[in-house]
Each structure stands twice: as C-alpha cells, then as structure tokens.
PDB file of N, CA and C in Angstrom:
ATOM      1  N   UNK A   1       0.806  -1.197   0.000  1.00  0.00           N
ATOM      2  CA  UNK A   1       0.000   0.000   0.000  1.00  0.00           C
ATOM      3  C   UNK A   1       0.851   1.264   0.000  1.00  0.00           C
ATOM      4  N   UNK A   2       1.888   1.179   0.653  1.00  0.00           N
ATOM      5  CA  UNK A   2       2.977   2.544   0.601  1.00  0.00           C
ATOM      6  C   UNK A   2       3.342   2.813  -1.001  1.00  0.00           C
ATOM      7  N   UNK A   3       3.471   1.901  -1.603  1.00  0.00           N
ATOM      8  CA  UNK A   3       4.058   2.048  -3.091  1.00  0.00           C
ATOM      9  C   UNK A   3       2.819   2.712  -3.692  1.00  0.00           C
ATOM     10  N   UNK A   4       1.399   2.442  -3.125  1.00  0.00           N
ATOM     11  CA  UNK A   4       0.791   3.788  -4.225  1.00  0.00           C
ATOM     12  C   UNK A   4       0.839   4.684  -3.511  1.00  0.00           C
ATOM     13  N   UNK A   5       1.493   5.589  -2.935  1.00  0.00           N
ATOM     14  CA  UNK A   5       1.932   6.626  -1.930  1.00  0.00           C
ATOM     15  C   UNK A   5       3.067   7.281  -3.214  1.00  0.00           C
ATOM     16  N   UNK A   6       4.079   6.448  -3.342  1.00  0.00           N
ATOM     17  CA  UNK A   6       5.129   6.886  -3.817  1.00  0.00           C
ATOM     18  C   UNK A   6       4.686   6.740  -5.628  1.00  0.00           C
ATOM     19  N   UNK A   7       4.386   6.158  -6.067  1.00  0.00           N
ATOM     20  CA  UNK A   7       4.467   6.252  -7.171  1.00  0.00           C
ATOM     21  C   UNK A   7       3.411   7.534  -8.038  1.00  0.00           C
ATOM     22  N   UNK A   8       2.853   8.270  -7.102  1.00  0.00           N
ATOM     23  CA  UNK A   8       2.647   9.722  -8.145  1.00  0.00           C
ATOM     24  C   UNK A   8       3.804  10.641  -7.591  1.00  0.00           C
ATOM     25  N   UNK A   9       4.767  10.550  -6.702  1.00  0.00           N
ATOM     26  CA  UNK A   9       5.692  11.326  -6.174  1.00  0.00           C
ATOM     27  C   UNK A   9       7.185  10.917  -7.342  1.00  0.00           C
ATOM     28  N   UNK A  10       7.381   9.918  -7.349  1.00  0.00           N
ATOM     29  CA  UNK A  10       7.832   9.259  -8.636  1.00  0.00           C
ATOM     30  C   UNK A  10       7.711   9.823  -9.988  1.00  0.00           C
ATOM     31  N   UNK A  11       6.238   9.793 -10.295  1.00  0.00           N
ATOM     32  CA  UNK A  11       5.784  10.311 -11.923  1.00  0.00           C
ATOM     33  C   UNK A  11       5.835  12.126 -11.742  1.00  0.00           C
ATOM     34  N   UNK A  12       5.864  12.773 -10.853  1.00  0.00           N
ATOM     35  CA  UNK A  12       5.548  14.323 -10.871  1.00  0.00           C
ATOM     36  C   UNK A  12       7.440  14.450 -10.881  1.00  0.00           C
ATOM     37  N   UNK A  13       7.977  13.960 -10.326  1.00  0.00           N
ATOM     38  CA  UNK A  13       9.494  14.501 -10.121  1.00  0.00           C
ATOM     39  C   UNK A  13      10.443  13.984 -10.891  1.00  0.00           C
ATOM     40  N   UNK A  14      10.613  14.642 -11.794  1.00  0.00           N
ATOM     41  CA  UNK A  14      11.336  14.230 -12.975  1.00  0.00           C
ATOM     42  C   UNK A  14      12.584  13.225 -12.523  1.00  0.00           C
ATOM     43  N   UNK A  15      13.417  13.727 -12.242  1.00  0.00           N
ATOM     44  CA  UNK A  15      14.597  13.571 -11.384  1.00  0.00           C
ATOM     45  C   UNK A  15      14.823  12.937  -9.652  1.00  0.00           C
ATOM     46  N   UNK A  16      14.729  12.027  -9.633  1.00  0.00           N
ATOM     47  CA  UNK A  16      14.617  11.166  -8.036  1.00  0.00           C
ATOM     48  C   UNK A  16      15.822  12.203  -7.403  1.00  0.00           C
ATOM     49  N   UNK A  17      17.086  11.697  -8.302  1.00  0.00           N
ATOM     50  CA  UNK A  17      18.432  12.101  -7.466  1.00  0.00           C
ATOM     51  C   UNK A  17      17.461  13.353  -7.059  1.00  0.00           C
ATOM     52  N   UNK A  18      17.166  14.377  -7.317  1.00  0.00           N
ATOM     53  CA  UNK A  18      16.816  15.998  -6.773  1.00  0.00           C
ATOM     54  C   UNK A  18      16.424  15.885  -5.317  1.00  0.00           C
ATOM     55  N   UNK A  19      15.312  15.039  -5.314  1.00  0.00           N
ATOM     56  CA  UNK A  19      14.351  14.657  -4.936  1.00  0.00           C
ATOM     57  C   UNK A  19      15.376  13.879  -3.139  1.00  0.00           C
ATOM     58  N   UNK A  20      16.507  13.104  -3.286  1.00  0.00           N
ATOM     59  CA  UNK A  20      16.719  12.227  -2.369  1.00  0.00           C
ATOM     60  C   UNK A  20      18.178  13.189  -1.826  1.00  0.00           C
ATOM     61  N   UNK A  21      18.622  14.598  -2.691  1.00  0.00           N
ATOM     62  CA  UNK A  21      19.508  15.416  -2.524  1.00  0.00           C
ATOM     63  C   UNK A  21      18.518  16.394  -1.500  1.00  0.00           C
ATOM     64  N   UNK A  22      17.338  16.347  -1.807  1.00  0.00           N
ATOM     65  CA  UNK A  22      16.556  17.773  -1.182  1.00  0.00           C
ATOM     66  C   UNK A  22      16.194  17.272  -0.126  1.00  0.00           C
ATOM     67  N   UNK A  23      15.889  15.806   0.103  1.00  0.00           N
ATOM     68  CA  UNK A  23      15.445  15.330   1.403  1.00  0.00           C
ATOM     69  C   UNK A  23      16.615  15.228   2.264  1.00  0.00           C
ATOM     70  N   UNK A  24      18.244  14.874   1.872  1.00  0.00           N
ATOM     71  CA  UNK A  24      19.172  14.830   2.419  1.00  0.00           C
ATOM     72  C   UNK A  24      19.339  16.185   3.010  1.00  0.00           C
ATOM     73  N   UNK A  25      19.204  17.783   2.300  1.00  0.00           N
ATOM     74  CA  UNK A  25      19.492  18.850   2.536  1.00  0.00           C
ATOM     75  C   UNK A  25      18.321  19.522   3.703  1.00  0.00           C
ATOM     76  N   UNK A  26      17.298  18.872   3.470  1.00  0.00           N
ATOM     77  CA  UNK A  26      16.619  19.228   4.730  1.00  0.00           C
ATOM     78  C   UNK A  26      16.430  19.092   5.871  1.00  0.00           C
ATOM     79  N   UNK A  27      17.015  17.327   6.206  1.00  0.00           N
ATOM     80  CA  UNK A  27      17.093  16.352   7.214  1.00  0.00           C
ATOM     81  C   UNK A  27      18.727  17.531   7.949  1.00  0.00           C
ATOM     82  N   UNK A  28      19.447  17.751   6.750  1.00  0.00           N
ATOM     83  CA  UNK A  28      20.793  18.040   7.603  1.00  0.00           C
ATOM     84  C   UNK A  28      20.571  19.621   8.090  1.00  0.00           C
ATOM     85  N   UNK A  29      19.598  20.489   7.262  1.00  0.00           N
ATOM     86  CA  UNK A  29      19.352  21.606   8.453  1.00  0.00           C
ATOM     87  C   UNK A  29      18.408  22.080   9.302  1.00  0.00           C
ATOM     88  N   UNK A  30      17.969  20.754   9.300  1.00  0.00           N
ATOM     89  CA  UNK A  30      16.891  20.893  10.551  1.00  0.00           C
ATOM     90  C   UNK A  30      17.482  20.087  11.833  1.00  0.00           C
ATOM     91  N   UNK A  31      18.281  19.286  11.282  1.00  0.00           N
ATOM     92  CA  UNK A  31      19.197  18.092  12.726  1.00  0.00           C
ATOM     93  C   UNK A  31      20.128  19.080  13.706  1.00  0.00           C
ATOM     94  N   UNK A  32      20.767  20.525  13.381  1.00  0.00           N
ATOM     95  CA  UNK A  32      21.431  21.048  14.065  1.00  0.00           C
ATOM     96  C   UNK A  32      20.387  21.760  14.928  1.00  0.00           C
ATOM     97  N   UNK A  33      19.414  22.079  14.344  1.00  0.00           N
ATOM     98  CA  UNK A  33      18.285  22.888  14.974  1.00  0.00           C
ATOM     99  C   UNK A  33      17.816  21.969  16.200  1.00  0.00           C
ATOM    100  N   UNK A  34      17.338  21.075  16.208  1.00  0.00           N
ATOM    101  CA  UNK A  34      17.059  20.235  16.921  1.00  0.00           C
ATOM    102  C   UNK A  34      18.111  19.674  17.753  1.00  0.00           C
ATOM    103  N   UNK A  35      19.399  19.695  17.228  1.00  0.00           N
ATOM    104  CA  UNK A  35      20.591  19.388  18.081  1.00  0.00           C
ATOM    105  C   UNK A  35      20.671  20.334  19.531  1.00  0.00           C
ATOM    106  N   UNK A  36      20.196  21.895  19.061  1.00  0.00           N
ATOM    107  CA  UNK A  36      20.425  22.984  19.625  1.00  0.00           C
ATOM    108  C   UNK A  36      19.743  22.887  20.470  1.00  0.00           C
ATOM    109  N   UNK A  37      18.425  22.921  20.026  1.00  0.00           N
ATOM    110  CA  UNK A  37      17.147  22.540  20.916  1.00  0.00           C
ATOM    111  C   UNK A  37      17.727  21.582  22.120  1.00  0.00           C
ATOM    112  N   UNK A  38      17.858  20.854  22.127  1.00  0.00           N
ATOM    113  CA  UNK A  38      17.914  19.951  23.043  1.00  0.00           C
ATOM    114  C   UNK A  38      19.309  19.829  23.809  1.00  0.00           C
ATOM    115  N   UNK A  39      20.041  20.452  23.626  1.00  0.00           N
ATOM    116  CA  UNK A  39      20.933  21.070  24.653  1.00  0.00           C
ATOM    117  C   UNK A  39      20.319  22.398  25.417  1.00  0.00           C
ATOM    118  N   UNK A  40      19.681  22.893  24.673  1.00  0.00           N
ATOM    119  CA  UNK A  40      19.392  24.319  25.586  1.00  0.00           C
ATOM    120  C   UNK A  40      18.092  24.146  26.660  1.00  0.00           C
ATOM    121  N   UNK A  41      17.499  22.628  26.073  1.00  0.00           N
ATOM    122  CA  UNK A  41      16.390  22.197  27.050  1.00  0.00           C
ATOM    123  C   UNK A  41      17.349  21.683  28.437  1.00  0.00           C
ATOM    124  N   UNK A  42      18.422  21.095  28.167  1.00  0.00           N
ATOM    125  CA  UNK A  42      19.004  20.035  29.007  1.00  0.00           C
ATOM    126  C   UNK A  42      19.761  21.286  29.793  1.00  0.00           C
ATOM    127  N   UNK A  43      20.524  21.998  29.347  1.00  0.00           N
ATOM    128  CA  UNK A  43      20.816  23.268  30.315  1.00  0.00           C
ATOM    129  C   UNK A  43      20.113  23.716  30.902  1.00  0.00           C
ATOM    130  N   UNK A  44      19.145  24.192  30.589  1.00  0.00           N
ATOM    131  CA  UNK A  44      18.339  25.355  30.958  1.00  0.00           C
ATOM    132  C   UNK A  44      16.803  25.042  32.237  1.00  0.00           C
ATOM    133  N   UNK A  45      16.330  23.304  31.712  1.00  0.00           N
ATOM    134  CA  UNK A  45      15.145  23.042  32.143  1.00  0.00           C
ATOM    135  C   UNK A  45      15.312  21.914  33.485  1.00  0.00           C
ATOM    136  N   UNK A  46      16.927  21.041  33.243  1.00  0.00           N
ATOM    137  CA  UNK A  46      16.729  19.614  34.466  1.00  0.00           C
ATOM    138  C   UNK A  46      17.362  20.490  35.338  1.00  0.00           C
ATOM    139  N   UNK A  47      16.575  20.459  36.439  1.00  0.00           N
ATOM    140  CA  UNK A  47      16.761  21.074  37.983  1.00  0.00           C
ATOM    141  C   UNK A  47      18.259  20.419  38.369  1.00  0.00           C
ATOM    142  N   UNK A  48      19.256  21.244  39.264  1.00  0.00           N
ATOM    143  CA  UNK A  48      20.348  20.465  39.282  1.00  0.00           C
ATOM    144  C   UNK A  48      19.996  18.739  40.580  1.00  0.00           C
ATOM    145  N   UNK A  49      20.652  18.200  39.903  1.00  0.00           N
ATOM    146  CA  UNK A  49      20.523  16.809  40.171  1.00  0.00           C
ATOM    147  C   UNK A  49      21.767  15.866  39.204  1.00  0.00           C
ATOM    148  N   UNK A  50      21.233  14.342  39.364  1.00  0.00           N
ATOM    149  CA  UNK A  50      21.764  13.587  38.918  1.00  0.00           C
ATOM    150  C   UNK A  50      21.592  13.430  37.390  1.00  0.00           C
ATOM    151  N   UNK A  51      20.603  13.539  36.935  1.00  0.00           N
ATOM    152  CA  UNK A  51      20.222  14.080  35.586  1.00  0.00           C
ATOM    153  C   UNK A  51      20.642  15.264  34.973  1.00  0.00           C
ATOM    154  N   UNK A  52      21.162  16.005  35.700  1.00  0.00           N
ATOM    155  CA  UNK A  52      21.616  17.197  34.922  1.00  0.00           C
ATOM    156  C   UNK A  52      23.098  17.385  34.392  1.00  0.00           C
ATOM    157  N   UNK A  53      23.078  17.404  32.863  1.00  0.00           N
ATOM    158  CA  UNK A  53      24.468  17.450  32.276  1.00  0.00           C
ATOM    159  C   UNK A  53      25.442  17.718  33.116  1.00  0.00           C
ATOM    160  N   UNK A  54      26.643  17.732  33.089  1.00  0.00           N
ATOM    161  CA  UNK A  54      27.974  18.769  33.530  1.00  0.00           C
ATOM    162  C   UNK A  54      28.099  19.829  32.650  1.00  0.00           C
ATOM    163  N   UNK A  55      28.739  20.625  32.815  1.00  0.00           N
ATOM    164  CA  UNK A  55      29.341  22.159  32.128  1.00  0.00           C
ATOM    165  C   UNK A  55      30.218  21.210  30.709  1.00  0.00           C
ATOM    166  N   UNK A  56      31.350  20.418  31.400  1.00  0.00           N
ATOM    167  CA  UNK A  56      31.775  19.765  30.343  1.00  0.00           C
ATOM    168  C   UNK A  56      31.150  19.192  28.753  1.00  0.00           C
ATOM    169  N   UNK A  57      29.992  18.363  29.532  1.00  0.00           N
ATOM    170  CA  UNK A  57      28.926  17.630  28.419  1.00  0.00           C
ATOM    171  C   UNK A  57      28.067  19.060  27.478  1.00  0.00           C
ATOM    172  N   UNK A  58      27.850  19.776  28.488  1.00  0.00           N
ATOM    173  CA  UNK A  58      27.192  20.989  27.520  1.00  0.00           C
ATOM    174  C   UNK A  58      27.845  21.620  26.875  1.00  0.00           C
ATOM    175  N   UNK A  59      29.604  21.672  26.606  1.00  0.00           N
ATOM    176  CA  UNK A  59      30.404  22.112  25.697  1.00  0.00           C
ATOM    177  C   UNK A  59      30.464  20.903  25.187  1.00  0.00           C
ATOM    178  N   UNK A  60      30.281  20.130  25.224  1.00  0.00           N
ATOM    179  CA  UNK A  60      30.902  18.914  23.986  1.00  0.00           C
ATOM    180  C   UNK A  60      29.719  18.971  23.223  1.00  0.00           C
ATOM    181  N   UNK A  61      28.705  18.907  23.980  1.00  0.00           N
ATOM    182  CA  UNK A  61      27.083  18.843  22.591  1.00  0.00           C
ATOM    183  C   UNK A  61      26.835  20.379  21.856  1.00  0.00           C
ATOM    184  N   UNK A  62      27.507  21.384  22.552  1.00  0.00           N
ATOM    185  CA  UNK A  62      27.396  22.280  21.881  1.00  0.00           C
ATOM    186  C   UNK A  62      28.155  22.733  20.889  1.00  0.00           C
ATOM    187  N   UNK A  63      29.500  22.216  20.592  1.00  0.00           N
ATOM    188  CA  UNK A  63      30.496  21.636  19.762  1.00  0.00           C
ATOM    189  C   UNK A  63      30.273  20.501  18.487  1.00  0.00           C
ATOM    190  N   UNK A  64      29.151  19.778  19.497  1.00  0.00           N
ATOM    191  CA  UNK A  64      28.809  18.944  18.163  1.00  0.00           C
ATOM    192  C   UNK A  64      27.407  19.478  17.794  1.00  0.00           C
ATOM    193  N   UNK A  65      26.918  20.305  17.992  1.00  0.00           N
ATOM    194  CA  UNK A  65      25.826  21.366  17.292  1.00  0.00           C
ATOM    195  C   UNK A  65      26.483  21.890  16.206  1.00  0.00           C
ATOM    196  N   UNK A  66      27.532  22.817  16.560  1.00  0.00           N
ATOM    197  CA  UNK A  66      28.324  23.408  15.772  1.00  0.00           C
ATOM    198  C   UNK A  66      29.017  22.597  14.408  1.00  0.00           C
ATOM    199  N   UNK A  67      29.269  21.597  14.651  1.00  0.00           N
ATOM    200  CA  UNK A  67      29.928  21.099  13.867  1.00  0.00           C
ATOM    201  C   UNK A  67      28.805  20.270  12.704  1.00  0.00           C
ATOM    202  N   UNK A  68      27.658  20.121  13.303  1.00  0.00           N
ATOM    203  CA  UNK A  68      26.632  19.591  11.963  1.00  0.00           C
ATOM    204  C   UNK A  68      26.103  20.850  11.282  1.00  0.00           C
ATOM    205  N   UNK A  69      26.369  22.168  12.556  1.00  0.00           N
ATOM    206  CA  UNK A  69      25.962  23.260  11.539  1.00  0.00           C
ATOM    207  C   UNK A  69      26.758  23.420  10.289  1.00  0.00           C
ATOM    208  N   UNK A  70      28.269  23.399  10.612  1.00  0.00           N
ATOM    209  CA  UNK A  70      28.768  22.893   9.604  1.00  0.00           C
ATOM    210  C   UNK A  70      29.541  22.434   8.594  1.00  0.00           C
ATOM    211  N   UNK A  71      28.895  20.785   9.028  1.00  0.00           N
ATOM    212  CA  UNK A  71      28.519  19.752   7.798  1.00  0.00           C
ATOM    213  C   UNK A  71      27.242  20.685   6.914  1.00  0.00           C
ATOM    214  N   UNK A  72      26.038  20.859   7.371  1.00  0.00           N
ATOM    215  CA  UNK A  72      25.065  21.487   6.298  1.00  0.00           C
ATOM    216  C   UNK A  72      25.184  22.589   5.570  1.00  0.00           C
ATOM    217  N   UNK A  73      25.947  23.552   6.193  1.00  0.00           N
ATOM    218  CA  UNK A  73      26.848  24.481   5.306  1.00  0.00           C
ATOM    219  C   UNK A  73      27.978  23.672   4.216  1.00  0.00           C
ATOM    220  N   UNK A  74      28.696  22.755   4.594  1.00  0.00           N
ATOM    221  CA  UNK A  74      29.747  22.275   3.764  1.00  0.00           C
ATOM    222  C   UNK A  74      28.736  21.687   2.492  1.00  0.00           C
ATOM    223  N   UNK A  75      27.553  20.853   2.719  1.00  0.00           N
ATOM    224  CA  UNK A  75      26.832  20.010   1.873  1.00  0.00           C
ATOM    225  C   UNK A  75      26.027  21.301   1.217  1.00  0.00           C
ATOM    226  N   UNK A  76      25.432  22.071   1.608  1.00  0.00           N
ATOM    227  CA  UNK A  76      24.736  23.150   0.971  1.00  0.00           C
ATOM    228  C   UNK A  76      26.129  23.559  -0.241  1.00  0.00           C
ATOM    229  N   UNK A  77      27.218  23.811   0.256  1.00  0.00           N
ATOM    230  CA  UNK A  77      28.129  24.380  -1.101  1.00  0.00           C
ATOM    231  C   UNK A  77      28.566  23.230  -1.805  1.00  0.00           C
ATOM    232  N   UNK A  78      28.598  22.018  -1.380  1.00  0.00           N
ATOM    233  CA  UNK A  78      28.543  20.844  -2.564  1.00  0.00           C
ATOM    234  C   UNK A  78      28.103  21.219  -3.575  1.00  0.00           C
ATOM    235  N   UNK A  79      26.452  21.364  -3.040  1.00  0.00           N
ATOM    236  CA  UNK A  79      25.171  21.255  -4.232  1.00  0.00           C
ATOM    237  C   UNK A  79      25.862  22.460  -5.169  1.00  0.00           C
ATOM    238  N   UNK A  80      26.388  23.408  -5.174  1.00  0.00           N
ATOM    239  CA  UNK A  80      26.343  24.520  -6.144  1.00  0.00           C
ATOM    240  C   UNK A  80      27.885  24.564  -6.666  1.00  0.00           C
TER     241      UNK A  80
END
C-alpha cells in the first residue's frame, strides 16, 4: 500500500536524485536545529541533580551542534 503513496511522487518529479539530494538537505538543516534545541532544554530546564548534564557535556554537545551546523553548510556548497 505505501508504493501507491510513492508512485505519483515518482511520476511528478522528474529527477529522483533531486528529490533524495533535497530530502538529504533538509534532514541536515533541521538536525542542528534540533541538536540545539535539546541542549538548551538540558541546560536550561533539568533542575540540578543527577540528571543534569555537567558544564563539560554541555560544551561537547554544543560543539557537536556546531559542527553539523557545519557539515550542512559544507553540503549546501557541494550542491552549487
């Protein structure tokens, strides 16, 4: 049943590659966003406790925020 899902998405888009480049390019700048998100929840919202990051861990995830920001900058100048 999924395949008649896909197959007018198929016949309208000329070009798949576009199609599996644009889904790649969207997945990668929305993942830092959400990367961000969820460090600034984990800082900002777990009461201090045992659950709550270290200073350390919140520079390392915020480092690796940074760094898928960018990868999607590097892949955005691929495409062109």
């Amino acid at each position: 049943m999924v395949w008649l899902a896909v197959i007018p998405i198929l016949v309208l888009v000329p070009k798949p590659v576009l199609l599996v480049k644009s889904a790649a390019l969207l997945g990668l700048l929305v993942a830092p966003l959400y990367y961000g998100l969820n460090v600034y929840c984990a800082a900002r919202f777990i009461p201090e406790g045992p659950l709550r990051p270290s200073r350390g861990w919140i520079v390392v995830s915020s480092v690796g925020a940074a760094l898928m920001a960018a990868a999607s900058v590097l892949f955005i100048v691929s495409l062109f």
